[in-house]
Protein backbone atom coordinates (compact mmCIF):
# COMPACT_ATOMS: atom_id res chain seq x y z
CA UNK A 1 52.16 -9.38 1.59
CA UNK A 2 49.76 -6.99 2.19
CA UNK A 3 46.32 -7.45 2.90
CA UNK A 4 43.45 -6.37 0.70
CA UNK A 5 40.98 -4.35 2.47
CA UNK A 6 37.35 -4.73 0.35
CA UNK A 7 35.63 -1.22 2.31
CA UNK A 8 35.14 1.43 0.01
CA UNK A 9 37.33 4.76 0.76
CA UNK A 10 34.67 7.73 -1.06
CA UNK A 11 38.73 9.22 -1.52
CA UNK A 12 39.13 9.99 1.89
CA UNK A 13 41.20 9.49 4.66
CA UNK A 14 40.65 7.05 7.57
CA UNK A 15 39.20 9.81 10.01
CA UNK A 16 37.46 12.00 6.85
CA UNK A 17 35.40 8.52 6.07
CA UNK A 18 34.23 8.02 9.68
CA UNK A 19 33.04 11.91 10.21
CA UNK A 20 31.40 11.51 7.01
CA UNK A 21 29.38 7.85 8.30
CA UNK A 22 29.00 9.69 11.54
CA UNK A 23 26.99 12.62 9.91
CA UNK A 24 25.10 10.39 7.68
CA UNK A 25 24.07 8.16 10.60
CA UNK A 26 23.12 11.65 12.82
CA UNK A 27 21.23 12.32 9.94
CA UNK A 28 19.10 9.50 9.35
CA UNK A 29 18.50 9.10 12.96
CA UNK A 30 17.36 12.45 13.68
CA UNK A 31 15.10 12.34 9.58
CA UNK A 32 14.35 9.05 9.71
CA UNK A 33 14.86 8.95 6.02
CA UNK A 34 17.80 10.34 3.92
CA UNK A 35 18.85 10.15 -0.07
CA UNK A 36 22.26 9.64 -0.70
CA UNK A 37 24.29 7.49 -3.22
CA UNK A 38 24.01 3.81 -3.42
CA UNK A 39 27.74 3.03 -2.06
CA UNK A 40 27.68 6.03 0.66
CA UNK A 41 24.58 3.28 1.77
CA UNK A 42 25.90 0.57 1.68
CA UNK A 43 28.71 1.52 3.80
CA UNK A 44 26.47 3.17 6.41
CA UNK A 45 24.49 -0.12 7.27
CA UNK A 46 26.77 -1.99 9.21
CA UNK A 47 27.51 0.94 10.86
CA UNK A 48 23.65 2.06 11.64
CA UNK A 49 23.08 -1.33 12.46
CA UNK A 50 25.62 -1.72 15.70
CA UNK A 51 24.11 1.53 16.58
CA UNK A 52 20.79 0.53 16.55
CA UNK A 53 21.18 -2.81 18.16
CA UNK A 54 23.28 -0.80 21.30
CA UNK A 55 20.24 1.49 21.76
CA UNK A 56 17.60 -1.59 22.22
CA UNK A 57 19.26 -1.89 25.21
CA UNK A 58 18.69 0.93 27.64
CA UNK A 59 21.69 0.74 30.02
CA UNK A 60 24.53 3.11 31.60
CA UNK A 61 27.18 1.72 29.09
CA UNK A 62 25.44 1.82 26.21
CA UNK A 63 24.00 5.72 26.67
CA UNK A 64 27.47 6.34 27.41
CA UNK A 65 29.13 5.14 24.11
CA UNK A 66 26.35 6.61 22.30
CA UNK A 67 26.64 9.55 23.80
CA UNK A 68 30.26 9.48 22.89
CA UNK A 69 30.30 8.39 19.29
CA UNK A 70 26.77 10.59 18.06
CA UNK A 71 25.76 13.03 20.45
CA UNK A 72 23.51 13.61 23.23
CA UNK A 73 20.47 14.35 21.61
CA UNK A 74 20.93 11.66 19.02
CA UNK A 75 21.66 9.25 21.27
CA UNK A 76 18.57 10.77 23.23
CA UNK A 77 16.34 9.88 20.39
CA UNK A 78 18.01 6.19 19.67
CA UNK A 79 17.32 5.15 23.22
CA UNK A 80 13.66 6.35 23.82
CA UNK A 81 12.10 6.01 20.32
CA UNK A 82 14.46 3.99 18.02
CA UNK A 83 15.37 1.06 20.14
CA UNK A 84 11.86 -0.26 21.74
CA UNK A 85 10.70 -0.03 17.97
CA UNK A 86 12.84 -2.68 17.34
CA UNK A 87 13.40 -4.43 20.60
CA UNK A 88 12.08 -7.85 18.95
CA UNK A 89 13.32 -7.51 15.56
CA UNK A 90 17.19 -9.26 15.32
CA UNK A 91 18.86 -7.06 13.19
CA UNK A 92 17.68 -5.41 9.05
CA UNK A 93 16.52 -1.76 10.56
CA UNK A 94 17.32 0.23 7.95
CA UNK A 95 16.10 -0.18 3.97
CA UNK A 96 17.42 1.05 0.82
CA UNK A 97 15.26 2.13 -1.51
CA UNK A 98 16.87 2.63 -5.40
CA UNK A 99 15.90 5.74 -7.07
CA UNK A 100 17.13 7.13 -10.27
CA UNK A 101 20.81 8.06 -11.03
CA UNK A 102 21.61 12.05 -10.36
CA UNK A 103 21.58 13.99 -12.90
CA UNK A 104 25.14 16.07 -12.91
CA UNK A 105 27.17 12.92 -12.58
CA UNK A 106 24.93 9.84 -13.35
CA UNK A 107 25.59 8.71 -9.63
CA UNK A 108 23.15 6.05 -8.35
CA UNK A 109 21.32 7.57 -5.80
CA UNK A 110 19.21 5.65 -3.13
CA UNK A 111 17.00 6.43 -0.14
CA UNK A 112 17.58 5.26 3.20
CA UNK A 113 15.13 4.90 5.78
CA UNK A 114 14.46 2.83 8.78
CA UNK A 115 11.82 -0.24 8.42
């Protein structure tokens, strides 16, 4: 029987959904604050948060699969300002913020930013 998977899909394919949670997260890290739709959100906070919580941690490994997965400058930014920020804190960086839907398509749109 096949198993139900409960993470939402935006209508893309596997590799489409993680470049699109890859620019989102580049994005917020680089803005610090980003407006987007309410399940494109959701989906990115698991995924912000396991960055995040790599970069507190300033070691050879961890700039290396930061490096890899965002990119250099990115990663730059996550180790020397993002990470001491929240070297105490155990985990919640990020916040969403409701906002009003759009208006072309009645989407729910939220901002994101860190705490």
């Amino acid at each position: 029987m096949p198993r139900i998977k409960n993470k939402r899909r935006f209508g893309r394919k596997k590799d489409q959904k993680k470049a699109l949670l890859l620019s989102l997260c580049r994005a917020l890290v680089l803005n610090e604050k980003i407006k987007t739709t309410e399940a494109k959100a959701k989906e990115l906070r698991p995924f912000v948060e396991k960055v995040v919580t790599r970069a507190k941690e300033n070691t050879v490994y961890n700039r290396r699969v930061l490096i890899k997965k965002l990119s250099e400058d990115v990663a730059e930014k996550l180790i020397k300002e993002i990470g001491p920020r929240y070297k105490e804190r155990p985990g919640g960086y990020i916040r969403i913020l409701k906002t009003g839907p759009r208006i072309e398509d009645g989407a729910r749109m939220v901002i994101v930013e860190f705490v």
